[in-house]
Structures are given as structure tokens and as C-alpha cells.
C-alpha atoms as a PDB file:
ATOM      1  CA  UNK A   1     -27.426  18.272 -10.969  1.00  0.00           C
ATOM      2  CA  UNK A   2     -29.534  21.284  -9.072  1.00  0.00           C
ATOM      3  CA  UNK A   3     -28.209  24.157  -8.187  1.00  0.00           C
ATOM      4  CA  UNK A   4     -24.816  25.376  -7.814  1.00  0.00           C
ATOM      5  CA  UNK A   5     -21.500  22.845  -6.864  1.00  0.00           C
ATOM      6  CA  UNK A   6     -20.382  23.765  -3.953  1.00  0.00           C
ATOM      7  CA  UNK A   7     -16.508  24.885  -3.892  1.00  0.00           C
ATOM      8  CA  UNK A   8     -13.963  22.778  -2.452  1.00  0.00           C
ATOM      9  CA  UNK A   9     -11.917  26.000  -1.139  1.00  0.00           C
ATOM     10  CA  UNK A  10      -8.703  24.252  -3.310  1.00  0.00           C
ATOM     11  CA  UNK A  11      -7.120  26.020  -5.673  1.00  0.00           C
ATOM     12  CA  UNK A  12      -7.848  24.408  -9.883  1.00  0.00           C
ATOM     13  CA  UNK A  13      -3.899  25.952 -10.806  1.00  0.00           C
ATOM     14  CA  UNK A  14      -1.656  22.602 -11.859  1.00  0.00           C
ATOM     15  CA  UNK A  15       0.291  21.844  -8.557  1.00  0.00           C
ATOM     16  CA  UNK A  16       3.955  23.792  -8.432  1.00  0.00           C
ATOM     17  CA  UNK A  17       5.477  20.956  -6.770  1.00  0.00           C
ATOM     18  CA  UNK A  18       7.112  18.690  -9.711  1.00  0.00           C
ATOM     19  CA  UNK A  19       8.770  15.298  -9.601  1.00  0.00           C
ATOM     20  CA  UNK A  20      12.223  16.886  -9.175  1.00  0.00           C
ATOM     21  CA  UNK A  21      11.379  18.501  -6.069  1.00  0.00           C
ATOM     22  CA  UNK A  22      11.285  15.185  -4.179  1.00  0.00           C
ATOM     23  CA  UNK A  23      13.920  12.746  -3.150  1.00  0.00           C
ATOM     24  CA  UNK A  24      11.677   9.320  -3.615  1.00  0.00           C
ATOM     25  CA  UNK A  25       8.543   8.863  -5.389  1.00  0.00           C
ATOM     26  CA  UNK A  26       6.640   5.479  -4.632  1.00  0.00           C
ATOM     27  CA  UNK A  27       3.766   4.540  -7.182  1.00  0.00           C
ATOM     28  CA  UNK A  28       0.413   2.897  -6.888  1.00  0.00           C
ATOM     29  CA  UNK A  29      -0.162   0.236  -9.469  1.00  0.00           C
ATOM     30  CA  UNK A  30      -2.418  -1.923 -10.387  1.00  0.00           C
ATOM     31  CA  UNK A  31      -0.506  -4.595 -12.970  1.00  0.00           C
ATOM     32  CA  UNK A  32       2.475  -4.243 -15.335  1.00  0.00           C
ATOM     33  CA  UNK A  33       1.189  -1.926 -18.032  1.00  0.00           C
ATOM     34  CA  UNK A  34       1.352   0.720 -15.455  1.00  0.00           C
ATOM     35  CA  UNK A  35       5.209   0.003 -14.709  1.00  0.00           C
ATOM     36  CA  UNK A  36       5.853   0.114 -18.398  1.00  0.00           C
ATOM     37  CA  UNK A  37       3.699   3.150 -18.621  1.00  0.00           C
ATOM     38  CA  UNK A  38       5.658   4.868 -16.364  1.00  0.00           C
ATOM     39  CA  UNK A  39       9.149   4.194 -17.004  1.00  0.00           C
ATOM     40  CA  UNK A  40       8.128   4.937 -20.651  1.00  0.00           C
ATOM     41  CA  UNK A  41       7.264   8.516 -19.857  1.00  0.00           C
ATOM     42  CA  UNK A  42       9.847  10.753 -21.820  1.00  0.00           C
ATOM     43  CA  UNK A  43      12.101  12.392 -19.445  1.00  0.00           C
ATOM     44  CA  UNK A  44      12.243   9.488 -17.445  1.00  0.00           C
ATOM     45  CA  UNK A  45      10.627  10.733 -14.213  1.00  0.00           C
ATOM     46  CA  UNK A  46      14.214   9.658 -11.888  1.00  0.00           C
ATOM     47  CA  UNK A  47      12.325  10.220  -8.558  1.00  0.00           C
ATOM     48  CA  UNK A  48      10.009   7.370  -9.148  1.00  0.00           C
ATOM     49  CA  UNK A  49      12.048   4.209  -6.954  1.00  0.00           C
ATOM     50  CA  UNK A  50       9.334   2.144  -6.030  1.00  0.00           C
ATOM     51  CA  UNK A  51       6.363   0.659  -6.979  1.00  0.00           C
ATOM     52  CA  UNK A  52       3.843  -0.505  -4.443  1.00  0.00           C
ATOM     53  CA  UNK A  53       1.046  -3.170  -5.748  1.00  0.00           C
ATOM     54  CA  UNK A  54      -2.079  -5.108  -3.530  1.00  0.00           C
ATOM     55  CA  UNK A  55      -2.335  -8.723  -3.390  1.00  0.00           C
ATOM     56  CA  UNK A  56      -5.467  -8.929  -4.410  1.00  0.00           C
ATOM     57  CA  UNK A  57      -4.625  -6.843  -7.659  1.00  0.00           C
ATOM     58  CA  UNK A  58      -2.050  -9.837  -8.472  1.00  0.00           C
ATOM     59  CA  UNK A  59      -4.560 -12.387  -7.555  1.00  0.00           C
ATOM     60  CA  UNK A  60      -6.511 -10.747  -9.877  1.00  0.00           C
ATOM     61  CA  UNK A  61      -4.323 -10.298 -12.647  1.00  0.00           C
ATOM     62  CA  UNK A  62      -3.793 -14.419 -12.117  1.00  0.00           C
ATOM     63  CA  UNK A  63      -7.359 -15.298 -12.076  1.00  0.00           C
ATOM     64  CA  UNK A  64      -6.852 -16.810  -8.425  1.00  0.00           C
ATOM     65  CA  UNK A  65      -9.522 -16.730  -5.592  1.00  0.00           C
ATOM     66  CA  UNK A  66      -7.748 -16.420  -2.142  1.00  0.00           C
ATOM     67  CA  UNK A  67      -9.716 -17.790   0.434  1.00  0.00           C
ATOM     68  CA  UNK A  68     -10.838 -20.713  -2.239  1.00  0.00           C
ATOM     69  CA  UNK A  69      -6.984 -21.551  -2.598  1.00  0.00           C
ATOM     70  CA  UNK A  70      -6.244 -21.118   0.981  1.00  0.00           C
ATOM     71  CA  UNK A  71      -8.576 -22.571   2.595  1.00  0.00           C
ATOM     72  CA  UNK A  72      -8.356 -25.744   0.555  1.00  0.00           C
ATOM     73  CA  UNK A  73      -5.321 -26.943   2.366  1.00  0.00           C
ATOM     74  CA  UNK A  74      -1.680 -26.902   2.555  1.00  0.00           C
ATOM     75  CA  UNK A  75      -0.835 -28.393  -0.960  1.00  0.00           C
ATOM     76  CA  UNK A  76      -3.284 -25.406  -2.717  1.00  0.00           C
ATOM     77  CA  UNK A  77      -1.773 -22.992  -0.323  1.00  0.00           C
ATOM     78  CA  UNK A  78       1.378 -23.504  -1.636  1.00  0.00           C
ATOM     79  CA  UNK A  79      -0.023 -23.245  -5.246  1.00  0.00           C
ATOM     80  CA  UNK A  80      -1.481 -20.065  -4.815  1.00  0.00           C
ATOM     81  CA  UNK A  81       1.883 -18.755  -3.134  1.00  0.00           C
ATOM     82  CA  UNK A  82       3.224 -20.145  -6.636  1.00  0.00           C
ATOM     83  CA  UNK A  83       0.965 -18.291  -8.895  1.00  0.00           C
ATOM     84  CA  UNK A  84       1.389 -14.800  -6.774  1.00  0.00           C
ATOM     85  CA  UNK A  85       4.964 -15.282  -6.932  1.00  0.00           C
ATOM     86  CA  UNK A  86       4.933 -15.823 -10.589  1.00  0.00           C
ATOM     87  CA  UNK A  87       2.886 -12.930 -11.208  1.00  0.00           C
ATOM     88  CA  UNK A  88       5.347 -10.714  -9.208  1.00  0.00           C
ATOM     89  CA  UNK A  89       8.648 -11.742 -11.041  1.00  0.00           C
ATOM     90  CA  UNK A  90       6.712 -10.668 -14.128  1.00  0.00           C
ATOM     91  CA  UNK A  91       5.908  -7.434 -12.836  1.00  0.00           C
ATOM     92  CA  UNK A  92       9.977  -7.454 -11.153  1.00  0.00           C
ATOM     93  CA  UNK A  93      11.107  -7.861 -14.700  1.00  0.00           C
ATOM     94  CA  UNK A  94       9.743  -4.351 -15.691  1.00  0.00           C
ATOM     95  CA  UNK A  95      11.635  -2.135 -13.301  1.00  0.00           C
ATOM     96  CA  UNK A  96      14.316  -0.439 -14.214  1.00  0.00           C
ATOM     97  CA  UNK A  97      18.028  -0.443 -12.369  1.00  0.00           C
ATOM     98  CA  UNK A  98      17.802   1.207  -9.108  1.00  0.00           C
ATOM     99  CA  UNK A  99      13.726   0.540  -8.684  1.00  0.00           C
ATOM    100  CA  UNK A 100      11.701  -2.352  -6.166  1.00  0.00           C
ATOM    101  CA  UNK A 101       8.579  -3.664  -5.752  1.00  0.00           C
ATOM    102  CA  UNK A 102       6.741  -3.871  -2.612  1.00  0.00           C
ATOM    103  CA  UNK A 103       3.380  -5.895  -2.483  1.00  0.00           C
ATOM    104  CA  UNK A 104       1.010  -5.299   0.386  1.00  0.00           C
ATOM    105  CA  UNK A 105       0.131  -8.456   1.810  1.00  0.00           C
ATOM    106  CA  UNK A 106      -3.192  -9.796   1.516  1.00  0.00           C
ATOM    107  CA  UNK A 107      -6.485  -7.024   2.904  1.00  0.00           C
ATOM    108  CA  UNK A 108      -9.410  -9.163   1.995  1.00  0.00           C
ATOM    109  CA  UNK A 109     -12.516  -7.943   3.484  1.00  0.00           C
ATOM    110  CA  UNK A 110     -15.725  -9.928   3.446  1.00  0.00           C
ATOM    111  CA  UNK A 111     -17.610  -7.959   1.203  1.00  0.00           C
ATOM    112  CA  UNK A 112     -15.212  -8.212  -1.756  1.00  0.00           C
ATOM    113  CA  UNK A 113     -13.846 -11.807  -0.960  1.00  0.00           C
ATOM    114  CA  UNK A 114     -17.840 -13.107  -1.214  1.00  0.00           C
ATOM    115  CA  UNK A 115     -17.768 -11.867  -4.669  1.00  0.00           C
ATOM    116  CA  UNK A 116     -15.029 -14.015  -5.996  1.00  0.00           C
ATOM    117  CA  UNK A 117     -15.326 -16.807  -3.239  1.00  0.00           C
ATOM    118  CA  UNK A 118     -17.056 -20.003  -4.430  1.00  0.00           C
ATOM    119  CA  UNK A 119     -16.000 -23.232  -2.608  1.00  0.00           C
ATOM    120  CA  UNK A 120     -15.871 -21.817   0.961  1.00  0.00           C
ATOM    121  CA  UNK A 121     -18.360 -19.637   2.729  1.00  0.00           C
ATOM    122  CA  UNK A 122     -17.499 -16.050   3.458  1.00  0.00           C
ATOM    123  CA  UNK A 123     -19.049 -14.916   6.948  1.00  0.00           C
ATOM    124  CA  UNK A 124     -20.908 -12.217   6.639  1.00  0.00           C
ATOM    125  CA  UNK A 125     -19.984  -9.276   8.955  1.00  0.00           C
ATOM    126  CA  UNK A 126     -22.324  -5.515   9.651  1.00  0.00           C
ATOM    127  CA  UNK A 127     -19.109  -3.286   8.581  1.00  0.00           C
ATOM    128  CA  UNK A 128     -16.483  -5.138   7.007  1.00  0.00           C
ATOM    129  CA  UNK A 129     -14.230  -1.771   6.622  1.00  0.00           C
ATOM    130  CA  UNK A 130     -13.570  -2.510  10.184  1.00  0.00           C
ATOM    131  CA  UNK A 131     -13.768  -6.541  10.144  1.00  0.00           C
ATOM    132  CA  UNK A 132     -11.601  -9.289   9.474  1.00  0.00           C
ATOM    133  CA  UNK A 133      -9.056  -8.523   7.261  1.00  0.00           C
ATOM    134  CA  UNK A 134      -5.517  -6.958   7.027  1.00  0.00           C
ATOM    135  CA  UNK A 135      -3.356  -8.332   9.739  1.00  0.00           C
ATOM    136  CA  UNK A 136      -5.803  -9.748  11.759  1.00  0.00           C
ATOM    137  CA  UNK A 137      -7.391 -11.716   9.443  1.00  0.00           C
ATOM    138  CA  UNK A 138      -4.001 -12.966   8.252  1.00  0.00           C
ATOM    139  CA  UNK A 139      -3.569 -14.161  11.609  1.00  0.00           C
ATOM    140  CA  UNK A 140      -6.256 -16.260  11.161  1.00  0.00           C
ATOM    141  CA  UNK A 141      -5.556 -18.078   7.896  1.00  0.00           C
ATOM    142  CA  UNK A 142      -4.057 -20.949   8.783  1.00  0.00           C
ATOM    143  CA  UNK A 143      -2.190 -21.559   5.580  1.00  0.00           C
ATOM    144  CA  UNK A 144      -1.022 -18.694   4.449  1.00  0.00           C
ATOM    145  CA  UNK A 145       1.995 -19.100   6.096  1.00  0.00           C
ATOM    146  CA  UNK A 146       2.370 -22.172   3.629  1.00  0.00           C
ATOM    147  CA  UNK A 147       1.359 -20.043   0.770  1.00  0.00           C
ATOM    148  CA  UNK A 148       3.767 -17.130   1.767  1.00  0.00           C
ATOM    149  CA  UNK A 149       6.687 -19.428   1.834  1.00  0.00           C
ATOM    150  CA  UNK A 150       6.465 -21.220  -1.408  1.00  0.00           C
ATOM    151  CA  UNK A 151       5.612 -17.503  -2.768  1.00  0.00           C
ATOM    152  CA  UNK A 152       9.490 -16.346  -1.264  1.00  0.00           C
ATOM    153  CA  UNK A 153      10.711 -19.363  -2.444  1.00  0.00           C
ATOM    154  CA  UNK A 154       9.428 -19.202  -6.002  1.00  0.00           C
ATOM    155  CA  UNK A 155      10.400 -15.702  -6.385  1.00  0.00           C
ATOM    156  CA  UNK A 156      14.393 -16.227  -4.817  1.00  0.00           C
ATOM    157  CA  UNK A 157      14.484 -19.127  -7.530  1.00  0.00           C
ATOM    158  CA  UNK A 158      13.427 -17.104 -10.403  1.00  0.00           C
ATOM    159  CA  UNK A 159      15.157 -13.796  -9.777  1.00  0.00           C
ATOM    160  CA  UNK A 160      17.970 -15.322  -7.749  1.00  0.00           C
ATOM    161  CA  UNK A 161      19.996 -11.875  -6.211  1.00  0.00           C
ATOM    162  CA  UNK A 162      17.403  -9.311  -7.871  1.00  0.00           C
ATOM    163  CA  UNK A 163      14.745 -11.009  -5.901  1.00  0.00           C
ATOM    164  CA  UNK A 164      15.855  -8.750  -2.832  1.00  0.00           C
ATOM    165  CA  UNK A 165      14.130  -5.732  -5.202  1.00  0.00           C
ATOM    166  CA  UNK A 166      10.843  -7.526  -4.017  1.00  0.00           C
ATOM    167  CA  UNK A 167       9.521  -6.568  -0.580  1.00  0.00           C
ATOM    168  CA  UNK A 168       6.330  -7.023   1.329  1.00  0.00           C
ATOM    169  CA  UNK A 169       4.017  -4.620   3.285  1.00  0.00           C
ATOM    170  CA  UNK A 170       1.700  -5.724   6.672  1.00  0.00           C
ATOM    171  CA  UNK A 171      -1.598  -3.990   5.548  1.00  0.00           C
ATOM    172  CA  UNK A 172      -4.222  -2.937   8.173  1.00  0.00           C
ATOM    173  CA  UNK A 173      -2.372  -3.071  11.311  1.00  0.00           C
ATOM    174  CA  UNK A 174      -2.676  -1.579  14.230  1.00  0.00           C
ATOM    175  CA  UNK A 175       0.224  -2.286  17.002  1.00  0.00           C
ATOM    176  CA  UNK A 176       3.588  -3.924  17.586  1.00  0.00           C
ATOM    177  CA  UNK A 177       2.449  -6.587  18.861  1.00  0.00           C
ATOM    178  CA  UNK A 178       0.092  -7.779  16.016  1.00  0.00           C
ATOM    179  CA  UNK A 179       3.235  -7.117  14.001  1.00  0.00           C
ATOM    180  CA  UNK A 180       5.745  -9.561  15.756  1.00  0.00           C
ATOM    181  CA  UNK A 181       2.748 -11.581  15.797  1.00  0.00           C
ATOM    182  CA  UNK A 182       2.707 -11.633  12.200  1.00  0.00           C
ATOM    183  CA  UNK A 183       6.370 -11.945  12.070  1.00  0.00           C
ATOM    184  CA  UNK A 184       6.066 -15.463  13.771  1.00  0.00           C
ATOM    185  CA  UNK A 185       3.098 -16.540  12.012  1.00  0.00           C
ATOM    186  CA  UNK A 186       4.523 -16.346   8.854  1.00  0.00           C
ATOM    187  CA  UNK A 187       8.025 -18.205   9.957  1.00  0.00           C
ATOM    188  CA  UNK A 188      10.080 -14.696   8.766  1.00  0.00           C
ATOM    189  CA  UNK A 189      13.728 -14.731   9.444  1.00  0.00           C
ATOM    190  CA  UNK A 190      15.177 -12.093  11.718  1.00  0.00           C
ATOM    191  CA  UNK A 191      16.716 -10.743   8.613  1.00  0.00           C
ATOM    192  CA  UNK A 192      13.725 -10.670   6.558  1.00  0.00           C
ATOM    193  CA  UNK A 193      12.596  -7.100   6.211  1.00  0.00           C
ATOM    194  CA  UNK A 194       8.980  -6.402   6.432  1.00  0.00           C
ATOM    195  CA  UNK A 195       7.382  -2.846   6.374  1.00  0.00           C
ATOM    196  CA  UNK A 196       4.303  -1.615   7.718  1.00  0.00           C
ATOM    197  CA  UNK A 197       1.371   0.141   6.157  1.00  0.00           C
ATOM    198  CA  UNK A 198       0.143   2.786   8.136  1.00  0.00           C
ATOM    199  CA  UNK A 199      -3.767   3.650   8.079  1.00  0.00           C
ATOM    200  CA  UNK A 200      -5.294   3.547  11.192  1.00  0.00           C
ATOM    201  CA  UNK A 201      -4.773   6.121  14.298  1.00  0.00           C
ATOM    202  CA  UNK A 202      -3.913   3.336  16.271  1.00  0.00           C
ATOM    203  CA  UNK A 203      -0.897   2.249  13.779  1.00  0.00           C
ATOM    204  CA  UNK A 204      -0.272   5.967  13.984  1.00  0.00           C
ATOM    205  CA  UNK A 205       0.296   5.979  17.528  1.00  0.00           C
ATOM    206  CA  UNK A 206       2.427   2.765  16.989  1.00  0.00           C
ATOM    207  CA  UNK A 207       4.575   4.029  14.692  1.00  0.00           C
ATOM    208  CA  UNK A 208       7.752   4.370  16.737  1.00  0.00           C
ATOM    209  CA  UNK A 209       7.584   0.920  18.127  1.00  0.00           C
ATOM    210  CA  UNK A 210       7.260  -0.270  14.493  1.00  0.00           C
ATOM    211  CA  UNK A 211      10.125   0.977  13.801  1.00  0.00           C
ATOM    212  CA  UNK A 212      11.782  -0.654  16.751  1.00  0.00           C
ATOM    213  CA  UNK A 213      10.346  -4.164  16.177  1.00  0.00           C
ATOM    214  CA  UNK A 214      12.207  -4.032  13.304  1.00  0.00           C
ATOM    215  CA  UNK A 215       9.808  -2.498  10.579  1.00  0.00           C
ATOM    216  CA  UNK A 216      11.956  -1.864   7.313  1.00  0.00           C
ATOM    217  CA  UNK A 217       9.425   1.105   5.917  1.00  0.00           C
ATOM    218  CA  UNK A 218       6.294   2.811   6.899  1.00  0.00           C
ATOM    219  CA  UNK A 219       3.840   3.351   3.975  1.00  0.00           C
ATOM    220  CA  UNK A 220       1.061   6.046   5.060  1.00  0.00           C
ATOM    221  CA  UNK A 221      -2.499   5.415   3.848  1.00  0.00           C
ATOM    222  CA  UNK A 222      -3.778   8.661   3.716  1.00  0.00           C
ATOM    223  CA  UNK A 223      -7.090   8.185   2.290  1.00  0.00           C
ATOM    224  CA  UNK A 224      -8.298   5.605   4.966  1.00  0.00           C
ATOM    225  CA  UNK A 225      -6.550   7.086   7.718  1.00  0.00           C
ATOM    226  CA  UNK A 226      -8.340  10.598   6.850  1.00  0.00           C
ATOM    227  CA  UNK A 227     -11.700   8.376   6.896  1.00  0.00           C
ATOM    228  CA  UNK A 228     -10.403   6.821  10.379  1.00  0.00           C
ATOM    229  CA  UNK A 229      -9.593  10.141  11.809  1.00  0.00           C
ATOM    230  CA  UNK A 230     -12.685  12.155  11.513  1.00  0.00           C
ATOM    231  CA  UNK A 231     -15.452   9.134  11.363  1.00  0.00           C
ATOM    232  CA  UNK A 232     -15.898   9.872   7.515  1.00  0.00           C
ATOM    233  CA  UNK A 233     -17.155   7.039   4.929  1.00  0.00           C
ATOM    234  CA  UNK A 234     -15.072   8.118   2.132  1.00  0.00           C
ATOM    235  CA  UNK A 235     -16.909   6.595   0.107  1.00  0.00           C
ATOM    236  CA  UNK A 236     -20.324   8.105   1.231  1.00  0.00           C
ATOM    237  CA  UNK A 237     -20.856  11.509  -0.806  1.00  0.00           C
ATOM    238  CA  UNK A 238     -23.232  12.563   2.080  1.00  0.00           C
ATOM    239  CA  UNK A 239     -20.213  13.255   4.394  1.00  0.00           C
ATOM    240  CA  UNK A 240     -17.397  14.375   1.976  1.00  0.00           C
ATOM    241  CA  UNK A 241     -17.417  17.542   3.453  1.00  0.00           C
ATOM    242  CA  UNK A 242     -16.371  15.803   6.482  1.00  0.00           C
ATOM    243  CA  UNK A 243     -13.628  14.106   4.467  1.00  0.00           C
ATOM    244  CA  UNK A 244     -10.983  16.390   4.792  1.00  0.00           C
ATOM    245  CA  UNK A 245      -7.319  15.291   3.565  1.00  0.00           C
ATOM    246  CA  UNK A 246      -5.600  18.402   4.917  1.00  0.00           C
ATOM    247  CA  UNK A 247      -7.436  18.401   8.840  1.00  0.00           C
ATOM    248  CA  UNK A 248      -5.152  19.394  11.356  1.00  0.00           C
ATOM    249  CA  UNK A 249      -5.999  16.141  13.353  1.00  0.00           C
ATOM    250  CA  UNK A 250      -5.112  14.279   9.588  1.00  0.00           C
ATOM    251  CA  UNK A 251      -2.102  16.178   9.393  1.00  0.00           C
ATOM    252  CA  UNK A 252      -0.642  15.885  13.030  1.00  0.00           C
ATOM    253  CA  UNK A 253      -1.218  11.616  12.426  1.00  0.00           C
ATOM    254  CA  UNK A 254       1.102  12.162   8.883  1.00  0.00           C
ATOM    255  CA  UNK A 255       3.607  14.297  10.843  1.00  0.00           C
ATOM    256  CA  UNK A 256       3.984  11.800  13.866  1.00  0.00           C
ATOM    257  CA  UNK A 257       4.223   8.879  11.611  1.00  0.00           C
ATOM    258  CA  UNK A 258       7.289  10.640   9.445  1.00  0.00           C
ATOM    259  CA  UNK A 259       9.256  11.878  12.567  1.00  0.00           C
ATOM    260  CA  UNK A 260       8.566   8.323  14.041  1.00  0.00           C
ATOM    261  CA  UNK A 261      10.337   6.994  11.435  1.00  0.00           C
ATOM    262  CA  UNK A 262      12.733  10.142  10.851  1.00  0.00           C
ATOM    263  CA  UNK A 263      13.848   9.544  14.642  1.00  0.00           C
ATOM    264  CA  UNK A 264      15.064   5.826  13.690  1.00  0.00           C
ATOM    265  CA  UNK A 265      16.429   6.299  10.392  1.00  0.00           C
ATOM    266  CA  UNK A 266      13.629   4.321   9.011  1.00  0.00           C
ATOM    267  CA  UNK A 267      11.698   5.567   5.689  1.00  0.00           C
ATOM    268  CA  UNK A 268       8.663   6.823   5.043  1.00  0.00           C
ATOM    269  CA  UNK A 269       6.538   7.438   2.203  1.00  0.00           C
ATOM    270  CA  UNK A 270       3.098   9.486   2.223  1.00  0.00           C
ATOM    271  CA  UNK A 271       0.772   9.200   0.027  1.00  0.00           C
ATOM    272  CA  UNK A 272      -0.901  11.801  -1.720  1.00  0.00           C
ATOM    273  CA  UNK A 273      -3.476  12.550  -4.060  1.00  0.00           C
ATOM    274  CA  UNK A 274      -2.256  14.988  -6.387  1.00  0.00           C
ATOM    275  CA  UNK A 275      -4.427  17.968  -5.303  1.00  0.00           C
ATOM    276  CA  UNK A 276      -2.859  17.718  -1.623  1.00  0.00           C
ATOM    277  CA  UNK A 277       0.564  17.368  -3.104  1.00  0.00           C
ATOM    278  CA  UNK A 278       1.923  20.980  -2.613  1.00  0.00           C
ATOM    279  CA  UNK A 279       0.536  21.462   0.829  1.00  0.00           C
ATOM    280  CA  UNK A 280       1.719  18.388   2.200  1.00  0.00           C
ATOM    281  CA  UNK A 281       5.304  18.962   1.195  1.00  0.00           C
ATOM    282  CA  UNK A 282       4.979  22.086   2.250  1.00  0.00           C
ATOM    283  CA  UNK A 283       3.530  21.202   5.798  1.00  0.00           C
ATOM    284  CA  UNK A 284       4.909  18.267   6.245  1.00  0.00           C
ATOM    285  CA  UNK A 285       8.975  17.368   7.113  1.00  0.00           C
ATOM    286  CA  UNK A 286       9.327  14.599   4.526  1.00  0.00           C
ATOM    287  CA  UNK A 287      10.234  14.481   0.674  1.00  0.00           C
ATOM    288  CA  UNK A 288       8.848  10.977   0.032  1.00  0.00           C
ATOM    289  CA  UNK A 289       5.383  10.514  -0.984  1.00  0.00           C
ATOM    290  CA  UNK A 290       3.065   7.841  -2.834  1.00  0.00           C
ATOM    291  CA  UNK A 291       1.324   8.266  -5.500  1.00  0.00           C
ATOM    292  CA  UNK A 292      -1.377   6.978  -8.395  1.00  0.00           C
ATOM    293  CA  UNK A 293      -0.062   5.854 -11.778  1.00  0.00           C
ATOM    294  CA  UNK A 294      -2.603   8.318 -13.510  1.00  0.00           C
ATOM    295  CA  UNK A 295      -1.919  10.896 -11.114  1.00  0.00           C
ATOM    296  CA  UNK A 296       1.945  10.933 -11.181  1.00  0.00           C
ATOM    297  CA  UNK A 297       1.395  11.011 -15.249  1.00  0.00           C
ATOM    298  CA  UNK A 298      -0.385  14.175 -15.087  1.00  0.00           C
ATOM    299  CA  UNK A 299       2.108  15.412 -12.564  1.00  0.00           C
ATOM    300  CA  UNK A 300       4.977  14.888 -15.146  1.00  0.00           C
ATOM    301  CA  UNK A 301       3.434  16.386 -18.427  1.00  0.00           C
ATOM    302  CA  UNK A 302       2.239  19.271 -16.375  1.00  0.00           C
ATOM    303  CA  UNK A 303       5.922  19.586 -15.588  1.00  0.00           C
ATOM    304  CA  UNK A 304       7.174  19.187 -18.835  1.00  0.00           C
ATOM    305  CA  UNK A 305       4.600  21.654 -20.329  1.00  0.00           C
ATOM    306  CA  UNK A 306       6.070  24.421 -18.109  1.00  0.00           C
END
């Protein structure tokens, strides 16, 4: 490195905000060892009632290849949904009385699923951050539906009455109508709750007729809607002065989606990277927020070190 680093205008103090200061604390994972982790810390952080976990981090805890399995037909759909479901009742087993596990459905996009994709071919697309995948591109597999039922099934046989602990998310979404869309697709009972993951303005904007189609839970994305927001790769150090968690235009899209679902009684959890964590509870009207596994560690021993 030349020169001076420039300064990121945030504060280096240890964040004043600790896990007792919020009502529900929703955490990030990536397989069981981070559960265990977790619910091993000593105190026990209480706040922490959820843990949120991709499908394609349990396909990849499984060894399974998703568009390989479901595009193979009906009889390896169903397989696959077998295997996920196997790997969540594993992961169910770890939490603790009072906590749930939401996975976010499957957010494939091209680029990663050509890596691990051998029997079918992956189409190629210019800027797969904003291709097929998320709810759209579940649309399109025809037999996931197949897959996502033997998955429900597997899981109500195994855990019988704990299995309502396990939940599932829509990922990449933008509007109520891709979500009843989805809803259908999938063959959901009207009693099956299904939340929403919020990370794009449009699903911003949408938030209030989630909640009225029915959505169980909004989960904010914060780090792709920031990118979303103010045209910024977040993954392109070029522009990460452009990435800015805490714009105003960032922060009115997590305000709007928390009264959306304030107004209707329906959750909300925001996530947050530990170095926005005191400024967005103190800006924004909510006390739920999402959260790494390594980050929410740090969080608690700074806590206990006070």
C-alpha cells in the first residue's frame, strides 16, 4: 500500500449498543458449528431467537449440486428436497428452547451455479447480480416445487411438532405479485407461512403489500440493498466510497420497510454489520436486527469485557 488510508469518517470505539439492548437478534450462519458456537457463548446471549441460513450453504454442507438434481427430473427433485431437509433437522436439533430456523430459499445465480454444475448447462448471462435467480428463477424451475415438498415432508416426519421452528424465506423478490406467484408455484397452503427477504428498492416499495399477501416476516438485506440503492458494486473496491450503509436514501428504504411491517403487526429484522449497529438503532424505529456469527461474537465479549 502507497500513501495514506483514507478514513472511513466511523468511529474505531467498540459499539455501545450490546445484545441486551435489543428485543430479537436473528443470526447469519453458515452450518451447525456456528449454532453450537453461539449458544455456547457464556452468558448465553438471550436476544439471539433465530437463526437464518442460505440454501445453497446446506446444499453445500450436503455435497448436492442444485440445478444437476433439479433439473434431472421429478424423482431427483424429490431427492434433493430429501437431502436439504435432512441437513436442516440436523441443524433444528441444535437450537435451543424458544429459537427457529429460517432458510432462504434457493438464490442461485449463474456465475456460482456454473461452478458446481456438471450434467446440465448453465446459460451464461452479462450481469448475473441482476439475472436469473431468487424468485424469478425459482419460478422457472420446474421441479422445485417437487423438491420443496418432499423437503416439508421430510422435515414434518422427522421433527414431527418442532418442525414448525423451521421456516422459509422468498430471496430476491421484488413485488406481490411474484410472491403469490411463488405461493402457487410451490403448492403452499393458505396456512403455510412464508416470509420475504427484502433487498431490492423495488421489494422496498412492496413492502406493505407483502405484508398483506400474507408475508409472515420481512428480513432486510442491507448490504445488497445499499449496492441497489446508490448503483454501487459492493464488491468493486473502486466505488466503496460510493458504498455507503448509512445514506439517507439507504436509510429511508430500512425505515419504510420496518414501519411497513410495524403498521401490520408483522416483524422485521435488519441486518447489520456491526460497525452500523449503534446508528441504526439509534435512527431507525425497530429493535430487531440480523447479524453475522463472527460479528455477534465480538459483540458479546466486548459486552462482557465492560
Amino acid at each position: 500500500m502507497l500513501g495514506e488510508a483514507e478514513s472511513s469518517g466511523r468511529s474505531p470505539e467498540s459499539s455501545v449498543v450490546a445484545p441486551g439492548d435489543l428485543s430479537s437478534i436473528c443470526v447469519v450462519i453458515a452450518d451447525a458449528k456456528d449454532i453450537q458456537s453461539l449458544n455456547a457463548l457464556t452468558p448465553r446471549v438471550e436476544q439471539v431467537d433465530c437463526y437464518f441460513i442460505r440454501e445453497e450453504f446446506v446444499c453445500l454442507s450436503a455435497g448436492l449440486s442444485p440445478l444437476d438434481s433439479l433439473r434431472a427430473g421429478a424423482d431427483e427433485a424429490e431427492r434433493y428436497g430429501t437431502a436439504v431437509a435432512s441437513e436442516l433437522c440436523s441443524l433444528a436439533k441444535e437450537l435451543l428452547p424458544g429459537q427457529r430456523l429460517v432458510m432462504r430459499l434457493l438464490d442461485l445465480r449463474s456465475d456460482d451455479a456454473a461452478q458446481i454444475t456438471t450434467g446440465v448447462e448453465v446459460d451464461h448471462e452479462p450481469n448475473p447480480e441482476l439475472g436469473l435467480h431468487g424468485a424469478r428463477g425459482l419460478l422457472q424451475e420446474h421441479h422445485y416445487p417437487q423438491a420443496f415438498q418432499a423437503l416439508r415432508a421430510h422435515v414434518r416426519e422427522r421433527l414431527g411438532p418442532e418442525s414448525a421452528r423451521v421456516s422459509f424465506a422468498v430471496p430476491f423478490i421484488n413485488d406481490q405479485d411474484e410472491f403469490l406467484r411463488l405461493r402457487l408455484h410451490l403448492g403452499l397452503p393458505e396456512d403455510m407461512p412464508l416470509s420475504v427477504f427484502v433487498e431490492t428498492p423495488a421489494a422496498v416499495h412492496s413492502a406493505a403489500e407483502f405484508c398483506a399477501a400474507g408475508a409472515s416476516e420481512l428480513f432486510v438485506g442491507t448490504k445488497d440493498l445499499t449496492q441497489f440503492y446508490l448503483a454501487a458494486d459492493r464488491g468493486n473496491h473502486l466505488v466503496a466510497p460510493s458504498y455507503q450503509t448509512r445514506h439517507p436514501a439507504v436509510m429511508a428504504g430500512l425505515r419504510q420497510a420496518v414501519e411497513s411491517g410495524s403498521s401490520t403487526g408483522t416483524p422485521v429484522h435488519v441486518f447489520a454489520l456491526g460497525v452500523d449497529l449503534d446508528f441504526y438503532v439509534q435512527h431507525l424505529p425497530t429493535d430487531r436486527f440480523m447479524m453475522c456469527t463472527a460479528e455477534l461474537r465480538q459483540l458479546a465479549q466486548e459486552t462482557n469485557s465492560r
